[in-house]
N, C-alpha and C. Protein backbone atom coordinates (compact mmCIF):
# COMPACT_ATOMS: atom_id res chain seq x y z
N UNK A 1 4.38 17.91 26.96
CA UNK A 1 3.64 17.20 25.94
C UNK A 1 4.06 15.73 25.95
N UNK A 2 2.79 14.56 26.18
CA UNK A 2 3.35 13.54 26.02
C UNK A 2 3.67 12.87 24.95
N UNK A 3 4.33 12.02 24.02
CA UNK A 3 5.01 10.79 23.29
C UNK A 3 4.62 10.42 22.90
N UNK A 4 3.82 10.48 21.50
CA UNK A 4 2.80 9.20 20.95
C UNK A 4 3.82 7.94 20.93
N UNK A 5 3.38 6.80 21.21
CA UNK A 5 4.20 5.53 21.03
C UNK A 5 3.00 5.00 19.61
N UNK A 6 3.69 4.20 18.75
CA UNK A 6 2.58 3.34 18.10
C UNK A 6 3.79 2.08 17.68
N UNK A 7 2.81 0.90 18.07
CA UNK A 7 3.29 -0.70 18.15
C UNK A 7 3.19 -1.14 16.46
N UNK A 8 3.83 -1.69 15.69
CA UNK A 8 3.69 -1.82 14.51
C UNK A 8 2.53 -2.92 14.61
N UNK A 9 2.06 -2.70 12.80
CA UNK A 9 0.70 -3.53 12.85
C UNK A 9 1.36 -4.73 11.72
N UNK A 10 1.34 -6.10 12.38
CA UNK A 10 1.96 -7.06 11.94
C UNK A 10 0.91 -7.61 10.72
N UNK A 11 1.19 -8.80 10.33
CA UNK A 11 0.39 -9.27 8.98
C UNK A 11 -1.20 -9.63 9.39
N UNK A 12 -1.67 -10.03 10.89
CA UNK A 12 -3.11 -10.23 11.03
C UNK A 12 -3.73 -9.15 11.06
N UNK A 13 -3.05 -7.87 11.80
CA UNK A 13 -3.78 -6.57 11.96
C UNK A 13 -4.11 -5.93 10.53
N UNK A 14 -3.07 -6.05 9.40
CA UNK A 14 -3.48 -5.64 8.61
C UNK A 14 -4.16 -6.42 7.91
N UNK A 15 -4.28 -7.57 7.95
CA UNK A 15 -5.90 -8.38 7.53
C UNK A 15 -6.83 -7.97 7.62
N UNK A 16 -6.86 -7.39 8.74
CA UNK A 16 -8.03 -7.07 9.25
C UNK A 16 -8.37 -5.21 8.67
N UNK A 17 -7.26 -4.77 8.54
CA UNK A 17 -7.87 -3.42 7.73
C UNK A 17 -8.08 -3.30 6.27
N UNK A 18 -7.17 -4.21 5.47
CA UNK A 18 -7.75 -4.51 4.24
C UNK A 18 -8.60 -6.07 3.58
N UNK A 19 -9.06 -6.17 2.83
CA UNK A 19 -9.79 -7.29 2.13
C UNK A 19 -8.92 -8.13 1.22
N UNK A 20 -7.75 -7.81 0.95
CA UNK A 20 -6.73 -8.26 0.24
C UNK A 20 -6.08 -9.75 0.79
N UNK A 21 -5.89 -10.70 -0.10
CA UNK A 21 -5.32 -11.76 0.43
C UNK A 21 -4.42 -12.10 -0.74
N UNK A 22 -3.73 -13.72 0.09
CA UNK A 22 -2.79 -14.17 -1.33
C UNK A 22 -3.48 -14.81 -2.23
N UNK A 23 -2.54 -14.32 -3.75
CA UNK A 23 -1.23 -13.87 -3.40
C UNK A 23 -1.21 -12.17 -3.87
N UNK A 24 -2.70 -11.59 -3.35
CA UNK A 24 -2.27 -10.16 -3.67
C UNK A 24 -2.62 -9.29 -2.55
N UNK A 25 -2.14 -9.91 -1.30
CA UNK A 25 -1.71 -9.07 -0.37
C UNK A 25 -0.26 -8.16 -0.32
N UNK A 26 -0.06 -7.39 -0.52
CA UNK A 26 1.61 -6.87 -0.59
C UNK A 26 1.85 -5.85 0.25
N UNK A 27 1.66 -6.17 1.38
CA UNK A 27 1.86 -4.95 2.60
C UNK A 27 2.26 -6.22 3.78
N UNK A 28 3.44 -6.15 4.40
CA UNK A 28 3.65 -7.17 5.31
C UNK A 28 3.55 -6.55 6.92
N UNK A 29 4.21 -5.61 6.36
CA UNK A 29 4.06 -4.47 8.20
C UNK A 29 4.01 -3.27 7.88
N UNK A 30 3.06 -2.51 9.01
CA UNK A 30 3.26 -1.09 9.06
C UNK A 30 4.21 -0.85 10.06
N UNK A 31 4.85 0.10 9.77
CA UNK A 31 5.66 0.49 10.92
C UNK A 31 5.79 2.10 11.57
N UNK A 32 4.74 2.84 10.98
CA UNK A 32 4.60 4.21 11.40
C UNK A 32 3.35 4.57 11.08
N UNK A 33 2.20 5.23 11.57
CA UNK A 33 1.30 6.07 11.22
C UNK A 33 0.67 7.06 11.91
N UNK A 34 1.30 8.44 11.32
CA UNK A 34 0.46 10.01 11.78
C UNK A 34 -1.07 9.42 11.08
N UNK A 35 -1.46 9.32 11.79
CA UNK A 35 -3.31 9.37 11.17
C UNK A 35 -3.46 10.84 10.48
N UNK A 36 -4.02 10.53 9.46
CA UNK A 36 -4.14 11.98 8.36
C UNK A 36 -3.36 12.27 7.89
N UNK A 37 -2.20 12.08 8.13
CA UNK A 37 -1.15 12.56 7.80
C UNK A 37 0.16 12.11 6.60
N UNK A 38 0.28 10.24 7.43
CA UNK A 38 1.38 9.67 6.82
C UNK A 38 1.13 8.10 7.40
N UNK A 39 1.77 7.16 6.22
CA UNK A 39 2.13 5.80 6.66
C UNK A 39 2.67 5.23 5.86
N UNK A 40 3.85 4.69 6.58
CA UNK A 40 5.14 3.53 6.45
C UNK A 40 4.46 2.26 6.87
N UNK A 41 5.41 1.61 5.51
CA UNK A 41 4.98 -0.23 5.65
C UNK A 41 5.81 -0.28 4.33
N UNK A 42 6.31 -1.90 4.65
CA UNK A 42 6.99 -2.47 4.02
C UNK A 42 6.25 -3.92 3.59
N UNK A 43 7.28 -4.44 1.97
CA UNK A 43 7.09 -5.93 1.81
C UNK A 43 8.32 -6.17 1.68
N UNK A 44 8.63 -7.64 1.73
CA UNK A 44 9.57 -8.43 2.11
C UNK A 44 9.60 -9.12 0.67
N UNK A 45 10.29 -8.90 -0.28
CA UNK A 45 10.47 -10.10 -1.67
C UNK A 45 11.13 -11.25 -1.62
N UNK A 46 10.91 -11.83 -1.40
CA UNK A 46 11.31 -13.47 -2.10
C UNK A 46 11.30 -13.86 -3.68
N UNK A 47 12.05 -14.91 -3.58
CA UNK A 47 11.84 -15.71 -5.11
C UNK A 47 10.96 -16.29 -5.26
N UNK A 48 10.20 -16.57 -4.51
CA UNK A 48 8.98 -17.22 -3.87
C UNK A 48 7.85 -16.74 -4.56
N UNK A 49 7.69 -15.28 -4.73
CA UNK A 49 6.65 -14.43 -5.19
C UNK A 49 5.98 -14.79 -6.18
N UNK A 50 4.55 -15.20 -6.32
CA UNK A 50 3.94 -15.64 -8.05
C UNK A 50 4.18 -15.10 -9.04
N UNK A 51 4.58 -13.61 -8.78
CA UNK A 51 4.57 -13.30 -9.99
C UNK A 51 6.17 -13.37 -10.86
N UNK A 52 7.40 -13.59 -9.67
CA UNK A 52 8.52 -13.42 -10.26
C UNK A 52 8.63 -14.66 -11.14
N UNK A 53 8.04 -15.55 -11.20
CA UNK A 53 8.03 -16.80 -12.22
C UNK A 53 7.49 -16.76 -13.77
N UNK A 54 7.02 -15.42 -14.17
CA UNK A 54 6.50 -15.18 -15.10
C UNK A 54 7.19 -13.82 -15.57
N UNK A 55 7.43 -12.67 -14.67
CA UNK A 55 8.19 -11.70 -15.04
C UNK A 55 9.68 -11.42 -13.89
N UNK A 56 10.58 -11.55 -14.77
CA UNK A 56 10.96 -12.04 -15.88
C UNK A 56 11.43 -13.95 -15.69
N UNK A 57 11.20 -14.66 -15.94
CA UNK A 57 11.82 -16.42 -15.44
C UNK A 57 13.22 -16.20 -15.38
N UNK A 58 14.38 -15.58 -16.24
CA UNK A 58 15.54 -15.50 -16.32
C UNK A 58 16.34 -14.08 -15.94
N UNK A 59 15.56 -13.01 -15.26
CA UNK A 59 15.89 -11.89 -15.18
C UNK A 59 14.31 -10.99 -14.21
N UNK A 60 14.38 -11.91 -12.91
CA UNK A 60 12.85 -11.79 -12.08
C UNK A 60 12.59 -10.21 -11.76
N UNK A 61 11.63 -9.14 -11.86
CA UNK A 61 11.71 -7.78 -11.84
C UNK A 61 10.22 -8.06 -10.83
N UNK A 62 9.86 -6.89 -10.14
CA UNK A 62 8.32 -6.77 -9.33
C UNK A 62 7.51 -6.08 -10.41
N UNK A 63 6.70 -6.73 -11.18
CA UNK A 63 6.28 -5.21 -12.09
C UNK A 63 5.90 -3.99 -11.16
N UNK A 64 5.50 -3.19 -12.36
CA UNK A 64 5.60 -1.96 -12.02
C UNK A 64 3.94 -1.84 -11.22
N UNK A 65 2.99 -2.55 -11.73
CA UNK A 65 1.55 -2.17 -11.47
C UNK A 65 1.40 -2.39 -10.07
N UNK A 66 2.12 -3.90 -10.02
CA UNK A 66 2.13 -4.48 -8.39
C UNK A 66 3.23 -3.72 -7.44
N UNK A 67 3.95 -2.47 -8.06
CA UNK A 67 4.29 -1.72 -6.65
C UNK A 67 3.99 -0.64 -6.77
N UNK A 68 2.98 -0.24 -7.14
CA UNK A 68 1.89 1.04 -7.65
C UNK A 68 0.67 0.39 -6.61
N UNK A 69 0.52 -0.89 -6.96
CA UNK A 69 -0.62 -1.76 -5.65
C UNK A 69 -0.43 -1.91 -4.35
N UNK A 70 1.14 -1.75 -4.20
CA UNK A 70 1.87 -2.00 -3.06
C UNK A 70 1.61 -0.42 -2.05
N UNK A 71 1.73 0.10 -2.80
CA UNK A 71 1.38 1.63 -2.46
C UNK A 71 0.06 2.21 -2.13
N UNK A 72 -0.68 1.70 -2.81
CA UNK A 72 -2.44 1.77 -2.87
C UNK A 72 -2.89 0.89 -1.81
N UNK A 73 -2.05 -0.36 -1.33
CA UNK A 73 -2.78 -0.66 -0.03
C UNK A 73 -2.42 0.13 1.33
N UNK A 74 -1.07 0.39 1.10
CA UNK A 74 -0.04 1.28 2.48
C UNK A 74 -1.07 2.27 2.65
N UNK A 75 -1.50 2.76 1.39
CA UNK A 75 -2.11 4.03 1.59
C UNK A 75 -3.32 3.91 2.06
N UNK A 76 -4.68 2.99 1.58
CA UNK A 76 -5.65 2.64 2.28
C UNK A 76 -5.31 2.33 4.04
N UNK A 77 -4.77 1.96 4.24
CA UNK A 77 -4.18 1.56 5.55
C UNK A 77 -4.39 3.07 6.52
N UNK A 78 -3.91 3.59 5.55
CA UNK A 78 -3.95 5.48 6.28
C UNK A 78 -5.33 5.48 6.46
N UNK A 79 -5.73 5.56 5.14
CA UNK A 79 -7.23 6.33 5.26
C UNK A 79 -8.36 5.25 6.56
N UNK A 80 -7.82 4.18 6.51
CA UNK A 80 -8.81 3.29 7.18
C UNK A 80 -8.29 3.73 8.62
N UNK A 81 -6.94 3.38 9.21
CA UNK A 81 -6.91 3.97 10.20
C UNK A 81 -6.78 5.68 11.02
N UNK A 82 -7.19 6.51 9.89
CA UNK A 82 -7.76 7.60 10.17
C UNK A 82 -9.18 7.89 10.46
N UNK A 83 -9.92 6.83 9.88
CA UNK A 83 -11.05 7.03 9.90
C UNK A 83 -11.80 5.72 10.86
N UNK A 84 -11.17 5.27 11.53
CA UNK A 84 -11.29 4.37 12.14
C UNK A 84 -12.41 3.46 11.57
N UNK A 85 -12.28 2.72 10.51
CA UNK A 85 -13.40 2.34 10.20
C UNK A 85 -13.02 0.72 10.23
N UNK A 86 -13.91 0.31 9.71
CA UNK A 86 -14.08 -1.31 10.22
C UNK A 86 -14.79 -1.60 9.30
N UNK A 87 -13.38 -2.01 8.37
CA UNK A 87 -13.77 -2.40 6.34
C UNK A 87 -15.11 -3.71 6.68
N UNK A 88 -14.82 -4.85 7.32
CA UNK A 88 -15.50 -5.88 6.74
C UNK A 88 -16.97 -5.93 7.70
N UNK A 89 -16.93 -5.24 9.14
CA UNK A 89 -18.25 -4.70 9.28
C UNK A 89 -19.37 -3.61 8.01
N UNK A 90 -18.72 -3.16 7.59
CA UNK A 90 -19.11 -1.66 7.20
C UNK A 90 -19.80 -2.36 5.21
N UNK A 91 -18.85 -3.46 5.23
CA UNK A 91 -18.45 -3.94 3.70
C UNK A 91 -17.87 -2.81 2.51
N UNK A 92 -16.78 -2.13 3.29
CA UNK A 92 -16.26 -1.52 2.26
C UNK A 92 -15.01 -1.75 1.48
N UNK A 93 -14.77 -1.04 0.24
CA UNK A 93 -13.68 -1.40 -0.27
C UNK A 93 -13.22 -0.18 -0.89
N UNK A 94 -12.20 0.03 -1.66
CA UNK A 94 -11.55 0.85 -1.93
C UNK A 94 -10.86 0.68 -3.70
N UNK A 95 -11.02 1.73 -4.49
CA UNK A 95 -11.00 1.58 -5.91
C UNK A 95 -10.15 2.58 -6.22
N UNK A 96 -9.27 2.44 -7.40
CA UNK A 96 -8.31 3.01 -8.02
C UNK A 96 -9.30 3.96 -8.72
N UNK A 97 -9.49 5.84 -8.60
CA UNK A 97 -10.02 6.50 -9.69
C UNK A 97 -9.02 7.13 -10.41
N UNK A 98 -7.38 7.24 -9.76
CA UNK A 98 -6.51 7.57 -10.55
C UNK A 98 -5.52 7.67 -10.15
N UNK A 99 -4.03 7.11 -11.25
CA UNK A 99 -2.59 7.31 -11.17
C UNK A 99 -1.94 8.56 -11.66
N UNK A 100 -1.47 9.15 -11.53
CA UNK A 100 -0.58 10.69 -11.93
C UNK A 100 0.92 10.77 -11.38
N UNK A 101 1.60 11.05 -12.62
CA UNK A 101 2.86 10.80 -12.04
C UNK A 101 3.76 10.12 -12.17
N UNK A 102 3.37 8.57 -12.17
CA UNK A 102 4.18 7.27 -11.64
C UNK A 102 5.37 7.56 -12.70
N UNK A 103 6.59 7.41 -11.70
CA UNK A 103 7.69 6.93 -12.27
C UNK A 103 8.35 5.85 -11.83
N UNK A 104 9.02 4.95 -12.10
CA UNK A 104 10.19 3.85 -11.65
C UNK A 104 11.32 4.18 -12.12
N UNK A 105 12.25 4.32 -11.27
CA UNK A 105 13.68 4.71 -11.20
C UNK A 105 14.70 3.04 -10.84
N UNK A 106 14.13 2.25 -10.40
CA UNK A 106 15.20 1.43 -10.61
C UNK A 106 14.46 -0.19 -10.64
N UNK A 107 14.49 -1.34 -11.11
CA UNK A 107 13.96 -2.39 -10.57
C UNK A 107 14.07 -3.11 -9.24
N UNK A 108 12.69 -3.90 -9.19
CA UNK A 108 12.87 -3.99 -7.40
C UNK A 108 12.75 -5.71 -7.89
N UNK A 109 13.92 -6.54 -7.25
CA UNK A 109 13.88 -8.07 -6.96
C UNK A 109 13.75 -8.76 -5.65
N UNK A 110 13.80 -10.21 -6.15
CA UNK A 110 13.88 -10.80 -5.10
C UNK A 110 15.31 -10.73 -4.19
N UNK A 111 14.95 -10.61 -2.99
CA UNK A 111 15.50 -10.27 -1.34
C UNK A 111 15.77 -8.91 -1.59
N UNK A 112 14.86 -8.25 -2.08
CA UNK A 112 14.79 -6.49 -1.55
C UNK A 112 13.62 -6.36 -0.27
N UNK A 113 13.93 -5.49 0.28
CA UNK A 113 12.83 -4.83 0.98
C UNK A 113 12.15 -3.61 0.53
N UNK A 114 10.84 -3.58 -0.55
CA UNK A 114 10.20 -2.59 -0.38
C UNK A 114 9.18 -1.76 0.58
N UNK A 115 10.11 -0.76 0.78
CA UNK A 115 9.89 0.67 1.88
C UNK A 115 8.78 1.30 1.28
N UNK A 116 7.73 1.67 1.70
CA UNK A 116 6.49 2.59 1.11
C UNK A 116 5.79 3.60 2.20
N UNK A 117 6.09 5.06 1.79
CA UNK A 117 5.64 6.09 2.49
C UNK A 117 4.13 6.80 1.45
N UNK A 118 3.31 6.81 2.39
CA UNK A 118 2.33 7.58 1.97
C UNK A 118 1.81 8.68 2.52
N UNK A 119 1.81 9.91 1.70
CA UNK A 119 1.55 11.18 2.48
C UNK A 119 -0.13 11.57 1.89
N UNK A 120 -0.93 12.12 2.79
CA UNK A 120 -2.33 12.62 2.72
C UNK A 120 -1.92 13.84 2.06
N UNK A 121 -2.53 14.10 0.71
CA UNK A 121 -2.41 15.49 -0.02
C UNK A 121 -3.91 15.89 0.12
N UNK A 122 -4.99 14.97 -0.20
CA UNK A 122 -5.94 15.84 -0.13
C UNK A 122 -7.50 14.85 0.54
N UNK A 123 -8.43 15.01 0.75
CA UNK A 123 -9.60 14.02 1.21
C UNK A 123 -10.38 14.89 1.06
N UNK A 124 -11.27 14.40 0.21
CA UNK A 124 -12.53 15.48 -0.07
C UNK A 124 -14.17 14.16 -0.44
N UNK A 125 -14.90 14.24 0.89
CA UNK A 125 -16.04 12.91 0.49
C UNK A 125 -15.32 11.55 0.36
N UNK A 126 -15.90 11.19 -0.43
CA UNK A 126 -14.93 9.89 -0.53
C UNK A 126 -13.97 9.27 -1.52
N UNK A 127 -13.16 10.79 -1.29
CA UNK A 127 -12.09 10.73 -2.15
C UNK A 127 -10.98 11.18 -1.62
N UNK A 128 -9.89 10.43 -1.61
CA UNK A 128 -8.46 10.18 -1.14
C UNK A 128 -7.60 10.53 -2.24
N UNK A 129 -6.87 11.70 -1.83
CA UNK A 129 -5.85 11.73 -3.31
C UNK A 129 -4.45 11.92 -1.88
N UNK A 130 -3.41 10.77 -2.90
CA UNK A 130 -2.07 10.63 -2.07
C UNK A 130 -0.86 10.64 -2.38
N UNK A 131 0.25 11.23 -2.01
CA UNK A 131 1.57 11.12 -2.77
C UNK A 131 2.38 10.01 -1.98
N UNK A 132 2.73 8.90 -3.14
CA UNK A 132 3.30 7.58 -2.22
C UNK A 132 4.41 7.69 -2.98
N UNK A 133 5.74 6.90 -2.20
CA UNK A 133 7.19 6.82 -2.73
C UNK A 133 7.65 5.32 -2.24
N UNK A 134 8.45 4.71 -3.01
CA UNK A 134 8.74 2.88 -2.53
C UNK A 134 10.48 3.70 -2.42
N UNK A 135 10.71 2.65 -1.69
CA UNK A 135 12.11 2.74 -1.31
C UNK A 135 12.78 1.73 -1.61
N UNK A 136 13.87 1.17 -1.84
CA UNK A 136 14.98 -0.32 -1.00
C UNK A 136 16.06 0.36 -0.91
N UNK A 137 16.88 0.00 0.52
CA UNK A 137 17.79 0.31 0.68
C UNK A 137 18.51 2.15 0.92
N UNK A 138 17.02 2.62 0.98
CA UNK A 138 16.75 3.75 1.16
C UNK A 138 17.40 4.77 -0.02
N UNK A 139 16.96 4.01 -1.23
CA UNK A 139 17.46 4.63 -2.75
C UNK A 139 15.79 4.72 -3.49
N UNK A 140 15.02 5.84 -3.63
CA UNK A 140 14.37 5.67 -4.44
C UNK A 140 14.07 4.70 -5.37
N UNK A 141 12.73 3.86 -5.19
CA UNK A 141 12.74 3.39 -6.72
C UNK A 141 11.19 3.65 -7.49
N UNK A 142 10.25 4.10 -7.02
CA UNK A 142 9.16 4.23 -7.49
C UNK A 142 8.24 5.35 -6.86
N UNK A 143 7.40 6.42 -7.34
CA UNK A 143 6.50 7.59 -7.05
C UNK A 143 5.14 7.45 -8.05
N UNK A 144 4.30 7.67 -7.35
CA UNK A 144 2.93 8.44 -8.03
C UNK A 144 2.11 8.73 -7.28
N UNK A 145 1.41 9.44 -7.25
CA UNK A 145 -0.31 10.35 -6.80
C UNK A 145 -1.29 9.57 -7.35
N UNK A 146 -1.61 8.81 -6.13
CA UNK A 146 -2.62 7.95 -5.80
C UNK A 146 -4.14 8.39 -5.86
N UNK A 147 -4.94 8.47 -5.83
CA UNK A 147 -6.62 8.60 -5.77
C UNK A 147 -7.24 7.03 -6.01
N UNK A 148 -8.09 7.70 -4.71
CA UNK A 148 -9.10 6.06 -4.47
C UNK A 148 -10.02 7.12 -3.94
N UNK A 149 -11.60 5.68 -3.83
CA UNK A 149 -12.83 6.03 -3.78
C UNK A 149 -13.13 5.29 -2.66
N UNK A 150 -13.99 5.31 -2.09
CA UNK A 150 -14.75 4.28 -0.87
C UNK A 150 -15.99 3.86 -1.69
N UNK A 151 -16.84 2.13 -2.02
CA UNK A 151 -17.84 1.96 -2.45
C UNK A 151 -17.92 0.58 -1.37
N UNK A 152 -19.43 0.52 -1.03
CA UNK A 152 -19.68 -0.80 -0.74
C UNK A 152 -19.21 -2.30 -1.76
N UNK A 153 -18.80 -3.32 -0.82
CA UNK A 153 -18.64 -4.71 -1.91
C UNK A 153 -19.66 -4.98 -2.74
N UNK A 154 -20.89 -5.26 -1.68
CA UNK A 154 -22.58 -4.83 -2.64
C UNK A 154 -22.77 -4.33 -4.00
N UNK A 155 -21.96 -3.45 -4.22
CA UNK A 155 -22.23 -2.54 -5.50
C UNK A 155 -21.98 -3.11 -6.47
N UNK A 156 -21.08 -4.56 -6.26
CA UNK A 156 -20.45 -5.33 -7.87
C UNK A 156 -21.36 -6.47 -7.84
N UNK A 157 -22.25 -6.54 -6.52
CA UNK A 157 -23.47 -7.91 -6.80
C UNK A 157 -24.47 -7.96 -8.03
């Protein structure tokens, strides 16, 4: 049996699978994907980040929503490269129908690396339900069961 090899997908490749830009792109690299199955990708925090200037100015935290988002793109990433599709030919996008679950176990700052695994629990039409986990330092810090939808951009004209 031969070796799947897969080359990580750096910050243009994943441009190109999601519609997301700054400053709410939050997926910097993938670095693993079973198609159907599973995908790893990370972000890189800085002090730099827009939002750490507002939460907290004297005590900087990632909120919680934006690594719940951080997760929801890793995870689109799956479904797009499972399905080989081709978001900005096609004009599709991808919508939150539901969170279940979410916990945060520790705060994530600037110069962490958040780790994000997403596992395929279920795909039924065009519906994606997923169990994602953030990492730093390979200590838990965040979980929830993801669900998204596929709709054309069109649909909000």
């Amino acid at each position: 049996m031969e070796e799947k090899t897969f080359d990580e997908l750096k910050i243009a490749d994943i441009m190109r699978l999601l519609p997301h830009r700054y400053p709410f792109l939050l997926v910097d690299r993938v670095t693993e994907i079973i198609p159907n199955e599973k995908v790893v990708a990370y972000k890189n925090l800085t002090y730099n980040e827009q939002f750490f200037q507002g939460h907290f100015p004297n005590a900087p935290v990632m909120p919680g929503v934006l690594i719940i988002e951080a997760m929801a793109q890793t995870g689109i990433i799956l479904v797009v490269d499972t399905l080989k599709i081709d978001t900005a030919k096609e004009n599709m996008i991808y919508l939150f129908t539901g969170i279940e679950k979410a916990k945060f176990r520790r705060p994530v700052v600037p110069g962490d690396k958040l780790v994000i695994e997403c596992s395929n629990l279920q795909h039924k039409m065009q519906l994606w339900k997923m169990d994602c986990k953030a990492y730093v330092d390979g200590q838990l810090v965040a979980q929830a069961t993801l669900t998204a939808s596929t709709t054309t951009a069109d649909s909000f004209k």
